[in-house]
C-alpha atoms as a PDB file:
ATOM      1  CA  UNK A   1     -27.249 -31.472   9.303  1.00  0.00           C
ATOM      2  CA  UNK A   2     -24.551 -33.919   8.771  1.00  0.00           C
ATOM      3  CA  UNK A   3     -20.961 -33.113  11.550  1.00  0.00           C
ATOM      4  CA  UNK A   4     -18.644 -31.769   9.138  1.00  0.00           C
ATOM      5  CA  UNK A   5     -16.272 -34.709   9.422  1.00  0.00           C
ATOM      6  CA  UNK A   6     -13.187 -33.212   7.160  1.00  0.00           C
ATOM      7  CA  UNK A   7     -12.183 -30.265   6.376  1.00  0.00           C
ATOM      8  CA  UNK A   8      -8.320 -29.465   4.746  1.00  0.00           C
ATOM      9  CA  UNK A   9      -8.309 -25.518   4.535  1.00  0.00           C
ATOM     10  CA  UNK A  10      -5.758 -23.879   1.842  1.00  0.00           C
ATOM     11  CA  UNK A  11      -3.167 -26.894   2.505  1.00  0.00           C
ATOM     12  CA  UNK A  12       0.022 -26.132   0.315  1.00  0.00           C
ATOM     13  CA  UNK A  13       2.829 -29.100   0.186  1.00  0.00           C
ATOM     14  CA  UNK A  14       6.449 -28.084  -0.902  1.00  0.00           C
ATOM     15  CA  UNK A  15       9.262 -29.669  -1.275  1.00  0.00           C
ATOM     16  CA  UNK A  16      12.031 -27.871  -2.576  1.00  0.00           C
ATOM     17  CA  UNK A  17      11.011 -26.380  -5.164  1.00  0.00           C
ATOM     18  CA  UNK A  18       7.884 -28.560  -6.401  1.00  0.00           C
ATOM     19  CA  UNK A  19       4.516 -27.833  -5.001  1.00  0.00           C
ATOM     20  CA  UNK A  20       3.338 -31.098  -4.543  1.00  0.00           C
ATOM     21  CA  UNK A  21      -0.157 -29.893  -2.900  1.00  0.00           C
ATOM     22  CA  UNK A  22      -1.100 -26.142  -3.831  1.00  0.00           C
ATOM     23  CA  UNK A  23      -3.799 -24.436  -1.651  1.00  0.00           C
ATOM     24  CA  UNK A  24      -6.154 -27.477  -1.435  1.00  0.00           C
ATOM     25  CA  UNK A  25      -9.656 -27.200  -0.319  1.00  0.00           C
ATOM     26  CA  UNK A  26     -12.251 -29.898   0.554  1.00  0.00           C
ATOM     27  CA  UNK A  27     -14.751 -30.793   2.959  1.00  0.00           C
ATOM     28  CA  UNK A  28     -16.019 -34.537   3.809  1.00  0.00           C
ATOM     29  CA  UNK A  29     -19.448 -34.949   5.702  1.00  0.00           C
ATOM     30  CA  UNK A  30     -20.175 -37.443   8.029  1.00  0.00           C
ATOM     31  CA  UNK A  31     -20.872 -40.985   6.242  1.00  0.00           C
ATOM     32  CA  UNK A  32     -20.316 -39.823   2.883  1.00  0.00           C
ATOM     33  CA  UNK A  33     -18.330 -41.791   0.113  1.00  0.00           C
ATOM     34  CA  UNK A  34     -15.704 -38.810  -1.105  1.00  0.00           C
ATOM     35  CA  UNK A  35     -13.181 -39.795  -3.718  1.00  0.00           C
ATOM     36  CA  UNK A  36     -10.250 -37.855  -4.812  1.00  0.00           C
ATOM     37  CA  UNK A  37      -8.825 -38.409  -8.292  1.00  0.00           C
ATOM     38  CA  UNK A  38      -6.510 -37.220 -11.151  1.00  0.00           C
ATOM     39  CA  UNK A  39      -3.673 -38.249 -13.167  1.00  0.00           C
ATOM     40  CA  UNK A  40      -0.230 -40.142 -11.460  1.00  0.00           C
ATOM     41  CA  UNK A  41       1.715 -37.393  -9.579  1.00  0.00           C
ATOM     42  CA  UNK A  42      -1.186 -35.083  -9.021  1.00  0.00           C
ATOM     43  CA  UNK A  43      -0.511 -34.932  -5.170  1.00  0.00           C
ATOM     44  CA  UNK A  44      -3.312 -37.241  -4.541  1.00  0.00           C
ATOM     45  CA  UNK A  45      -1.086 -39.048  -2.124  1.00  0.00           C
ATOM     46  CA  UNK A  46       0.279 -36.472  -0.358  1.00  0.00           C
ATOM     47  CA  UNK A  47      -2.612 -34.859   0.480  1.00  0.00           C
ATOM     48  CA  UNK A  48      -3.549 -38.122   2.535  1.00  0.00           C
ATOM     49  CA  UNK A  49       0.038 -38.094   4.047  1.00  0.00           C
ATOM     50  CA  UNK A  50      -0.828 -34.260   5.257  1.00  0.00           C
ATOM     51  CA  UNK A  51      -3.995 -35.411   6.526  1.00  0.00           C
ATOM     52  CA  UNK A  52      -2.705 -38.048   8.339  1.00  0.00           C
ATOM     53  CA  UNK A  53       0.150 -36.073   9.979  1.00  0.00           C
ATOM     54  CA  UNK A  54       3.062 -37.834   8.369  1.00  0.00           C
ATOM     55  CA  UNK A  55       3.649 -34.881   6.408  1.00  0.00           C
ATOM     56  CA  UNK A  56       3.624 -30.894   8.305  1.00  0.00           C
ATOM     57  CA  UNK A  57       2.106 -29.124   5.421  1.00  0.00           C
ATOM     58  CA  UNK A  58       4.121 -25.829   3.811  1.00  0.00           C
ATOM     59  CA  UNK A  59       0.709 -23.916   4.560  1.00  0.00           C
ATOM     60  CA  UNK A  60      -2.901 -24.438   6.032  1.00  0.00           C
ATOM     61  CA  UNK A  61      -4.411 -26.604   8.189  1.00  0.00           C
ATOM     62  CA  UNK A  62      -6.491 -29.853   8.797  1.00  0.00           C
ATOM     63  CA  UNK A  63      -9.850 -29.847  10.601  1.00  0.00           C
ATOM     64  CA  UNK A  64     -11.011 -33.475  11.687  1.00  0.00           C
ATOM     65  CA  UNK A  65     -14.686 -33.084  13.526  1.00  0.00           C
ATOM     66  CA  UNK A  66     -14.267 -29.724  14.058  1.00  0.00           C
ATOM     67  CA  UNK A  67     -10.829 -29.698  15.786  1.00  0.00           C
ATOM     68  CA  UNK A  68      -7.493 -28.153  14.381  1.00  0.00           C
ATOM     69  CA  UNK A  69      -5.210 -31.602  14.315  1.00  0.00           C
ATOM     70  CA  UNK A  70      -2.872 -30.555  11.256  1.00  0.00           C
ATOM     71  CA  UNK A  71      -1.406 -26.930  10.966  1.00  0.00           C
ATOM     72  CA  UNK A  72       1.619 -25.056   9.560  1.00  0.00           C
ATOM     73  CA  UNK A  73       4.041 -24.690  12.276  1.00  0.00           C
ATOM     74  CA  UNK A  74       7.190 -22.670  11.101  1.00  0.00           C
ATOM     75  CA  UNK A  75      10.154 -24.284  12.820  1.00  0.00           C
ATOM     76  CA  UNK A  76      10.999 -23.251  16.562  1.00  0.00           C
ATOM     77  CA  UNK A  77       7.829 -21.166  16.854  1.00  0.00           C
ATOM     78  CA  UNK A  78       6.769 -21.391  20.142  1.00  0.00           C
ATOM     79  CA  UNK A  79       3.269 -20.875  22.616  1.00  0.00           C
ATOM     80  CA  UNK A  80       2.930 -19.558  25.774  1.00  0.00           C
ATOM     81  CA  UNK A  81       1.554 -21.576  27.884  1.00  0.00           C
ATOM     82  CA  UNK A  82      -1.413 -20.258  30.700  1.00  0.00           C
ATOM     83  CA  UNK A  83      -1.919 -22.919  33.280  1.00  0.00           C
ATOM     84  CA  UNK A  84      -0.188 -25.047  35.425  1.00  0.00           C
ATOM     85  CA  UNK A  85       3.404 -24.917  37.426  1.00  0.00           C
ATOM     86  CA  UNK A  86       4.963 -23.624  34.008  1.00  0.00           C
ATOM     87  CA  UNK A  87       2.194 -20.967  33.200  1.00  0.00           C
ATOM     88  CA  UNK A  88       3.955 -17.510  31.415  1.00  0.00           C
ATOM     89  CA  UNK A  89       6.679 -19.679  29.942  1.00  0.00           C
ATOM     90  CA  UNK A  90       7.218 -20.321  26.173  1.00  0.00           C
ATOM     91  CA  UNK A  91       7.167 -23.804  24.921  1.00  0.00           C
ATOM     92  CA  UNK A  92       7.784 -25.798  21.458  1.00  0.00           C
ATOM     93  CA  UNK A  93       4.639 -26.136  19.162  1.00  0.00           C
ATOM     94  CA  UNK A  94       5.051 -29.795  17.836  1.00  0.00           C
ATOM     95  CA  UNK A  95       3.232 -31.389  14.534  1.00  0.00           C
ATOM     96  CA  UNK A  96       0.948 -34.261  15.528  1.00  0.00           C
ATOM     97  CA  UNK A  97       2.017 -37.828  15.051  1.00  0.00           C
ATOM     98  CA  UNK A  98      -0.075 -40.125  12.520  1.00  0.00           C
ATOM     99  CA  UNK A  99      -0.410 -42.530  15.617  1.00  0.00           C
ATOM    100  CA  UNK A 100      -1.947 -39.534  17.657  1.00  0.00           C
ATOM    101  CA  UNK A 101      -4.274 -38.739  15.029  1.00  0.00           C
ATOM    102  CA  UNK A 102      -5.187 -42.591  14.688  1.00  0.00           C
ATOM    103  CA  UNK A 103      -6.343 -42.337  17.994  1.00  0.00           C
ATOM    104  CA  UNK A 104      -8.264 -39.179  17.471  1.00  0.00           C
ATOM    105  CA  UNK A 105     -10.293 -41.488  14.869  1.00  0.00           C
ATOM    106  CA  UNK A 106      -8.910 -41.415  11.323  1.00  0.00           C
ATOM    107  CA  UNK A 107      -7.096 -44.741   9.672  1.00  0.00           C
ATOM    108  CA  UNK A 108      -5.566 -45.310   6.656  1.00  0.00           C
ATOM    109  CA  UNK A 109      -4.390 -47.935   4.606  1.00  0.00           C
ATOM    110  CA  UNK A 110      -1.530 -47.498   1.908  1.00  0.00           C
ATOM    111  CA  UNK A 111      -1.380 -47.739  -2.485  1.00  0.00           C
ATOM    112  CA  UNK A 112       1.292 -50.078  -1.401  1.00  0.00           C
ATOM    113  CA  UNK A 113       0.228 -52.895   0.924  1.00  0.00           C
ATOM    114  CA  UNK A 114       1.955 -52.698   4.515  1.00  0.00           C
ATOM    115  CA  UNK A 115       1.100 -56.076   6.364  1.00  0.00           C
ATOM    116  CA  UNK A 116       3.040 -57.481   9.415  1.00  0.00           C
ATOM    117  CA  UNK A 117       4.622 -60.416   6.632  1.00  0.00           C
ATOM    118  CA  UNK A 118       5.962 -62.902   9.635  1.00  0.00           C
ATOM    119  CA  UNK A 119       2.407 -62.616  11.322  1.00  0.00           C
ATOM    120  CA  UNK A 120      -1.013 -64.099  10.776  1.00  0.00           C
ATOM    121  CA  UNK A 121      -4.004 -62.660   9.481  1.00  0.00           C
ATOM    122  CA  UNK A 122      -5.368 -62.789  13.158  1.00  0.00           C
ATOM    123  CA  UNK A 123      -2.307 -60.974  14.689  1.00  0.00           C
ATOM    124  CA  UNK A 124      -2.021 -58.441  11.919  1.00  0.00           C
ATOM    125  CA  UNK A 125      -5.865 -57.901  13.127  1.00  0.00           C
ATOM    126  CA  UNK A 126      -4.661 -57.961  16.786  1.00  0.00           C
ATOM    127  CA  UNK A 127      -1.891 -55.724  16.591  1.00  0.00           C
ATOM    128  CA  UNK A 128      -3.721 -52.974  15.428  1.00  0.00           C
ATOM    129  CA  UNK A 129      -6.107 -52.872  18.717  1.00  0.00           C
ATOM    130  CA  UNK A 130      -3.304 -51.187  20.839  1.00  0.00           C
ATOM    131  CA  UNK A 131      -3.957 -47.801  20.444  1.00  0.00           C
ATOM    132  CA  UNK A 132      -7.653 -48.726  22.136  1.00  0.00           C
ATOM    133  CA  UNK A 133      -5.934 -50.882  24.787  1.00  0.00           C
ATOM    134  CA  UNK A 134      -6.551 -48.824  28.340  1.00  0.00           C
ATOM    135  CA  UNK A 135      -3.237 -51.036  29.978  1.00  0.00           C
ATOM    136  CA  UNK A 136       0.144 -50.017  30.250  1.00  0.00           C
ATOM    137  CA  UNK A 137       3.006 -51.324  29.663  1.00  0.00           C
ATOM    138  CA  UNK A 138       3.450 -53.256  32.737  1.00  0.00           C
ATOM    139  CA  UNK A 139      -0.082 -54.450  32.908  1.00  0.00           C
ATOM    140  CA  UNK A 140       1.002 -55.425  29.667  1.00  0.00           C
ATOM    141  CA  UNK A 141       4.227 -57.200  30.216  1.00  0.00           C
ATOM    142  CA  UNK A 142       2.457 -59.104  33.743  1.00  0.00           C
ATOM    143  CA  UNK A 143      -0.462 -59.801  31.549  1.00  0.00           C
ATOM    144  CA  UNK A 144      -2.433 -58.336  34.171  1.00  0.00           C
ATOM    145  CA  UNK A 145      -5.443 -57.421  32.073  1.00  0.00           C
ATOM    146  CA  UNK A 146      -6.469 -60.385  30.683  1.00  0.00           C
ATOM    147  CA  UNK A 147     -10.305 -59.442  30.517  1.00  0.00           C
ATOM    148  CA  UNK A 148      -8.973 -56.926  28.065  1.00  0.00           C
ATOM    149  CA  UNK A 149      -7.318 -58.835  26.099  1.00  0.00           C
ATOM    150  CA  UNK A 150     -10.045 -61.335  25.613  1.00  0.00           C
ATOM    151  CA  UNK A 151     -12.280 -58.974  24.475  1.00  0.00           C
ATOM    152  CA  UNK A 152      -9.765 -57.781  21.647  1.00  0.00           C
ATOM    153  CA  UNK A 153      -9.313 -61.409  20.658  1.00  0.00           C
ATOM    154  CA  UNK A 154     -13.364 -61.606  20.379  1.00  0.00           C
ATOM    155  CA  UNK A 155     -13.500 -58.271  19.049  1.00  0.00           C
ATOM    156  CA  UNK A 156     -10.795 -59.468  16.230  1.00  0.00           C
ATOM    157  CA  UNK A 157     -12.567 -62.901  15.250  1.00  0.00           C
ATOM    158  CA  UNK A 158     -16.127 -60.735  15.060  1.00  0.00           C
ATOM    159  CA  UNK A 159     -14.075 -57.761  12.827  1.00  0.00           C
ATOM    160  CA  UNK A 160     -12.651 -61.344  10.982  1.00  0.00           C
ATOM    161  CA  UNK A 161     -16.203 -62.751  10.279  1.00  0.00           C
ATOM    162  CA  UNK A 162     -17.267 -59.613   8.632  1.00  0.00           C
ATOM    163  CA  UNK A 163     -14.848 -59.055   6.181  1.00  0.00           C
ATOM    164  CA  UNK A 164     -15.097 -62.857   5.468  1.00  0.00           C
ATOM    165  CA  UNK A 165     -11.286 -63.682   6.863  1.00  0.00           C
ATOM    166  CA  UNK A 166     -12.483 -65.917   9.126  1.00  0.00           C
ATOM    167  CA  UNK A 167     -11.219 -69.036   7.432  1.00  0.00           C
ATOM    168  CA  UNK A 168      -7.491 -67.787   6.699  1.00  0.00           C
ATOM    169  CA  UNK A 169      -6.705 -66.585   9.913  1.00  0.00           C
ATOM    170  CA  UNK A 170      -4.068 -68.849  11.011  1.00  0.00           C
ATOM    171  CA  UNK A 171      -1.909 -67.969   7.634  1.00  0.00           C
ATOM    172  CA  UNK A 172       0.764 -65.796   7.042  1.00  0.00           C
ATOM    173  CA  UNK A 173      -0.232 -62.718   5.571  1.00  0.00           C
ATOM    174  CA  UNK A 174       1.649 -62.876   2.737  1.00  0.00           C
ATOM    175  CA  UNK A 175       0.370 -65.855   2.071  1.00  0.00           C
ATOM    176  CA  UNK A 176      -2.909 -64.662   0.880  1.00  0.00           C
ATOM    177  CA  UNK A 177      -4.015 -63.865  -2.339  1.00  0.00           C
ATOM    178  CA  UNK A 178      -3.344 -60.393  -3.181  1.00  0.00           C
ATOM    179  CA  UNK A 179      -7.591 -59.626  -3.083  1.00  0.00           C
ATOM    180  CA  UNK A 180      -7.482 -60.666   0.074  1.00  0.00           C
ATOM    181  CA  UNK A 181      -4.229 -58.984   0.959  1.00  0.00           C
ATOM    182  CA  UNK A 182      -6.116 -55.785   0.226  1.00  0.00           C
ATOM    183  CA  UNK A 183      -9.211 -56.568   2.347  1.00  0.00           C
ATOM    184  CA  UNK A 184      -6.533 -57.868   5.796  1.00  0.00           C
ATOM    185  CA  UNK A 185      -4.988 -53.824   4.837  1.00  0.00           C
ATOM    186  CA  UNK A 186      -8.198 -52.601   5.311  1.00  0.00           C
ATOM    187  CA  UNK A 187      -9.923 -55.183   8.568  1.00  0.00           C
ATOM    188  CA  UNK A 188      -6.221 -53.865  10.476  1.00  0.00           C
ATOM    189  CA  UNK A 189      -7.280 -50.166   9.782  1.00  0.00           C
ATOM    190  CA  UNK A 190     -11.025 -50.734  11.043  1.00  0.00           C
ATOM    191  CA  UNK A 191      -9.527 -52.713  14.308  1.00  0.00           C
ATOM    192  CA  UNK A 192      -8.890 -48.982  15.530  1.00  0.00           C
ATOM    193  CA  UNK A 193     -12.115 -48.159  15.612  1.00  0.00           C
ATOM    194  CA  UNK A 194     -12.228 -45.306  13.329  1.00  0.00           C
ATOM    195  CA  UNK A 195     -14.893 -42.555  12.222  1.00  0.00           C
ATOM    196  CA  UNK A 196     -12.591 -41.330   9.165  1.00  0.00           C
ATOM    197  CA  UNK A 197     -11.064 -44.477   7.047  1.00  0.00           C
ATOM    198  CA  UNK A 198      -8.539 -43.424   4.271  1.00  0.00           C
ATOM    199  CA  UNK A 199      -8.343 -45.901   1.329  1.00  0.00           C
ATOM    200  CA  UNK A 200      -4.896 -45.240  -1.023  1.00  0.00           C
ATOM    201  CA  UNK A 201      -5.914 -46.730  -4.126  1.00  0.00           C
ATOM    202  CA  UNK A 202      -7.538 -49.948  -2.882  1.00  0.00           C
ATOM    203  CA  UNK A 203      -8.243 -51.275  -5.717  1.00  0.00           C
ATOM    204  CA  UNK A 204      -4.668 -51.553  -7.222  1.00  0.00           C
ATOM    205  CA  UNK A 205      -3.596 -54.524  -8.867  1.00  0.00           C
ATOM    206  CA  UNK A 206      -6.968 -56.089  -8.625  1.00  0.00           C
ATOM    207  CA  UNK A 207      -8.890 -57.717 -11.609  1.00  0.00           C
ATOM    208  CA  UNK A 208     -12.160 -56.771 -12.953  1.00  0.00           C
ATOM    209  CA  UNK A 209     -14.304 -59.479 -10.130  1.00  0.00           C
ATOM    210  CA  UNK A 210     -11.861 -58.655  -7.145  1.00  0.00           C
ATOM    211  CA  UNK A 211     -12.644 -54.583  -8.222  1.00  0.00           C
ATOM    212  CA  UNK A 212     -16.608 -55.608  -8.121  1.00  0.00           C
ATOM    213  CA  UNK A 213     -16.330 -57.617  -4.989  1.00  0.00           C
ATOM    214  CA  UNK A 214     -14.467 -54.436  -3.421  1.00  0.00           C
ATOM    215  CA  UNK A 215     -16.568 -51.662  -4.751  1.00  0.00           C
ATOM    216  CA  UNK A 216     -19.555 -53.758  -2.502  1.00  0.00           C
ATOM    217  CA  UNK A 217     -17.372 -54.398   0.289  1.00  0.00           C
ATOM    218  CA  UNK A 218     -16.487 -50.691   1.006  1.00  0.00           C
ATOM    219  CA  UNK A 219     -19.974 -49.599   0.452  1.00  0.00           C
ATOM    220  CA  UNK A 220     -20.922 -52.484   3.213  1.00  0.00           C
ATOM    221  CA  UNK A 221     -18.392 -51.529   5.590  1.00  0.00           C
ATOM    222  CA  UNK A 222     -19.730 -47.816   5.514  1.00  0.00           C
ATOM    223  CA  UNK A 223     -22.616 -48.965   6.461  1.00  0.00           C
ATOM    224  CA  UNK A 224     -22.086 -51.203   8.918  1.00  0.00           C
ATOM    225  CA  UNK A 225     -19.582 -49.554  10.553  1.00  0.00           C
ATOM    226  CA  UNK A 226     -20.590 -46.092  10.337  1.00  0.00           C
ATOM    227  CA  UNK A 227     -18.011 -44.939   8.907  1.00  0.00           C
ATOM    228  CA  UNK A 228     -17.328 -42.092   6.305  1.00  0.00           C
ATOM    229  CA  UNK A 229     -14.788 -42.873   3.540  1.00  0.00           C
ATOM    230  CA  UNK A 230     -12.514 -41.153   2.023  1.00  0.00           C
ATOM    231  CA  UNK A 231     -10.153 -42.611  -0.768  1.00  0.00           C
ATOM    232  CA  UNK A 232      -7.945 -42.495  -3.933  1.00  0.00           C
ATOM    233  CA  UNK A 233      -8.619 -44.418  -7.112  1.00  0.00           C
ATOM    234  CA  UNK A 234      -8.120 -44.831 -10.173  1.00  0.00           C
ATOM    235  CA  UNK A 235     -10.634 -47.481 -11.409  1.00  0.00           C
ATOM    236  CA  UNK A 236     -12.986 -45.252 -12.760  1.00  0.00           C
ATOM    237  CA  UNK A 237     -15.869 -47.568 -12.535  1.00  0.00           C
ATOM    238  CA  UNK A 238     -15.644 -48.056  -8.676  1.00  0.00           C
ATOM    239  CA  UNK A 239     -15.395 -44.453  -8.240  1.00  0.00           C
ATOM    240  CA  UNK A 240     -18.752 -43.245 -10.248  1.00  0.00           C
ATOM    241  CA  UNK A 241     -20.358 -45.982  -8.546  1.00  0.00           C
ATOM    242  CA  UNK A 242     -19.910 -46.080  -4.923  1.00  0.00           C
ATOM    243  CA  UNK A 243     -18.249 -42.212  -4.706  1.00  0.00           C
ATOM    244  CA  UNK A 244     -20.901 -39.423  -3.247  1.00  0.00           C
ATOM    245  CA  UNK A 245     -18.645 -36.750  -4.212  1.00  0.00           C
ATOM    246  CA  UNK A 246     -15.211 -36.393  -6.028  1.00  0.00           C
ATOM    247  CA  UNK A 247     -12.804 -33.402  -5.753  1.00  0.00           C
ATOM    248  CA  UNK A 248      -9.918 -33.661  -8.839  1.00  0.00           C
ATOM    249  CA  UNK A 249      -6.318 -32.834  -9.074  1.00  0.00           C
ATOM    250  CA  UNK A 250      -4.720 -31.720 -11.515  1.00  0.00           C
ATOM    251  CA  UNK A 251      -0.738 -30.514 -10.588  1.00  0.00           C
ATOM    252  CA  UNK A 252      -1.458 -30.126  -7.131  1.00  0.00           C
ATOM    253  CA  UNK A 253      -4.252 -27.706  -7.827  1.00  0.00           C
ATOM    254  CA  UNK A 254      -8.260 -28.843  -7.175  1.00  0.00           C
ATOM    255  CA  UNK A 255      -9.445 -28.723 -10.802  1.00  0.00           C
ATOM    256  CA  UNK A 256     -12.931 -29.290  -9.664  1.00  0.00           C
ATOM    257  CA  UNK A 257     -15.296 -30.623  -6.988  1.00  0.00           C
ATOM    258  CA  UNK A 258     -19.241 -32.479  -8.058  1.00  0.00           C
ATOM    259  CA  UNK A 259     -20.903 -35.303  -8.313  1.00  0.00           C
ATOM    260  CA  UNK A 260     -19.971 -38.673 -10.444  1.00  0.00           C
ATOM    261  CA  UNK A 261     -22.138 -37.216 -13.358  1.00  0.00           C
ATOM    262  CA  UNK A 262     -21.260 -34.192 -12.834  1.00  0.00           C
ATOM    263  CA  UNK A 263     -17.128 -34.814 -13.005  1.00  0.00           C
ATOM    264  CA  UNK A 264     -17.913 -36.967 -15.838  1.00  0.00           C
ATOM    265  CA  UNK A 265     -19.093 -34.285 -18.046  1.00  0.00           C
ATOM    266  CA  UNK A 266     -16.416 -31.534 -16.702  1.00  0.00           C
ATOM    267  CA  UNK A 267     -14.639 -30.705 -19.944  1.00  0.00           C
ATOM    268  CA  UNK A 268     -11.440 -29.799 -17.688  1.00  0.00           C
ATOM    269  CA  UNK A 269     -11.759 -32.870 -15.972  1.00  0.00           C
ATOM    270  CA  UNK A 270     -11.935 -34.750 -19.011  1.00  0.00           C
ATOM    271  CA  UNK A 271      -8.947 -32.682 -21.201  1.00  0.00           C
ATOM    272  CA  UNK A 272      -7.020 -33.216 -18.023  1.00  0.00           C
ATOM    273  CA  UNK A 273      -7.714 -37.100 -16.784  1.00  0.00           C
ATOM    274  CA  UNK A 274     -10.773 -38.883 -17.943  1.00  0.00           C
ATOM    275  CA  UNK A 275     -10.013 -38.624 -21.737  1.00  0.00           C
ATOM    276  CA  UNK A 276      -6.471 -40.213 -21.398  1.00  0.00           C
ATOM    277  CA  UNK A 277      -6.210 -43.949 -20.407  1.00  0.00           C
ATOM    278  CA  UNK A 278      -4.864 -44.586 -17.223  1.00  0.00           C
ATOM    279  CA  UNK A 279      -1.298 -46.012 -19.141  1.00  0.00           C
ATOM    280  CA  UNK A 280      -0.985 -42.762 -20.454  1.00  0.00           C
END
């Protein structure tokens, strides 16, 4: 059987008084394609920003290869702890950081695109390697590792190479076109070597050839990389044909879970999402 790579278990998002997320369920398994959809202000989003720890969810929890990383914590509630010199006292449960779960494995990239602007394609590659760096910061400082950091650099211009970079990666990232923009977003989020990659609407603002040439892309770097996906979109077409699964939204509420063919011929799915246009 396939590790169970994601699991979010009864996750509820408030804010105020808007439930955002509402008592979501869904499980990813290793190297599958999963997609989530539904109509602009579902909670689509925020479900990612739960996952990801930048959000502490209202209720429920996040399991990421079979460890509790995300959880409900209400404020000030505290653990005792059972070993070491502090052993019987009472301590401060805190929320994990997105940069400790990037380290545990999961990356993400963002509906709106987050480059370094004032770096190059190579750096904004480069920059992303730190949380695998085993140096600290004054190895770092006294460059005292410099094996390590050629092996980055090669690392980066092999990573560069395969998501075909290589010849723009003395530009400014901002100089690029936006296509390509898209693909840098998504070579900085594999430079961290993840298991779980996160894809916020990739395909945003792209026309009809750059949508084909990324539909192949992801469904290359899966592959080659090992990875299992797990994204947001709203181009229909990319989603029925590279998506294993799809779960929908609908209000914050999972309207259903199935296949491509099956989703497409869900009557709710289609009253609530597929039979509007995506202007509507």
């Amino acid at each position: 059987m396939s590790e169970n790579m994601l699991k979010i278990e009864n996750a509820t998002m408030q804010f105020g008084g808007v439930v955002a997320v509402d008592n979501l369920n869904l499980e990813i398994n290793e190297g599958e394609i999963v997609a989530l959809i539904g109509p602009n202000g579902a909670g689509k989003t925020t479900a990612f920003n739960v996952v990801t720890g930048v959000y502490q969810p209202t209720n429920g929890a996040v399991w990421f290869r079979g460890e509790k990383i995300v959880e409900n914590h209400p404020q000030g509630k505290m653990k005792k702890l059972y070993k070491g010199q502090h052993a019987g006292e009472y301590t401060q449960v805190l929320a994990p950081t997105p940069d400790k779960i990037t380290k545990l494995g999961m990356a993400r990239t963002f509906q709106n695109i987050r480059l370094w602007k004032s770096q190059t394609v190579f750096d904004n590659v480069l920059i992303a390697k730190h949380c695998r760096v085993s140096h600290n910061v004054f190895s770092a400082t006294f460059r005292l590792n410099r094996k390590e950091e050629a092996e980055q650099r090669a690392d980066v211009e092999r990573l560069l190479e395969v998501v075909g970079l290589t010849d723009v990666k003395d530009e400014l990232a901002t100089s690029l076109p936006y296509g390509k923009q898209r693909r840098l977003e998504i070579a900085r989020a594999l430079a961290s070597e993840p298991r779980l990659l996160l894809l916020d609407e990739p395909a945003a603002g792209m026309n009809p050839q750059e949508t084909d040439e990324l539909t192949a892309f992801i469904g290359k770097i899966r592959d080659q990389f090992h990875l299992t996906v797990f994204l947001i979109e709203h181009h229909m077409d990319l989603v029925m044909d590279i998506s294993d699964r799809i779960y929908v939204l609908d209000f914050g509420k999972l309207i259903a879970e199935g296949t491509p063919a099956e989703i497409q011929n869900n009557k709710r799915v289609i009253d609530a999402y597929l039979g509007v246009t995506e202007d509507a």
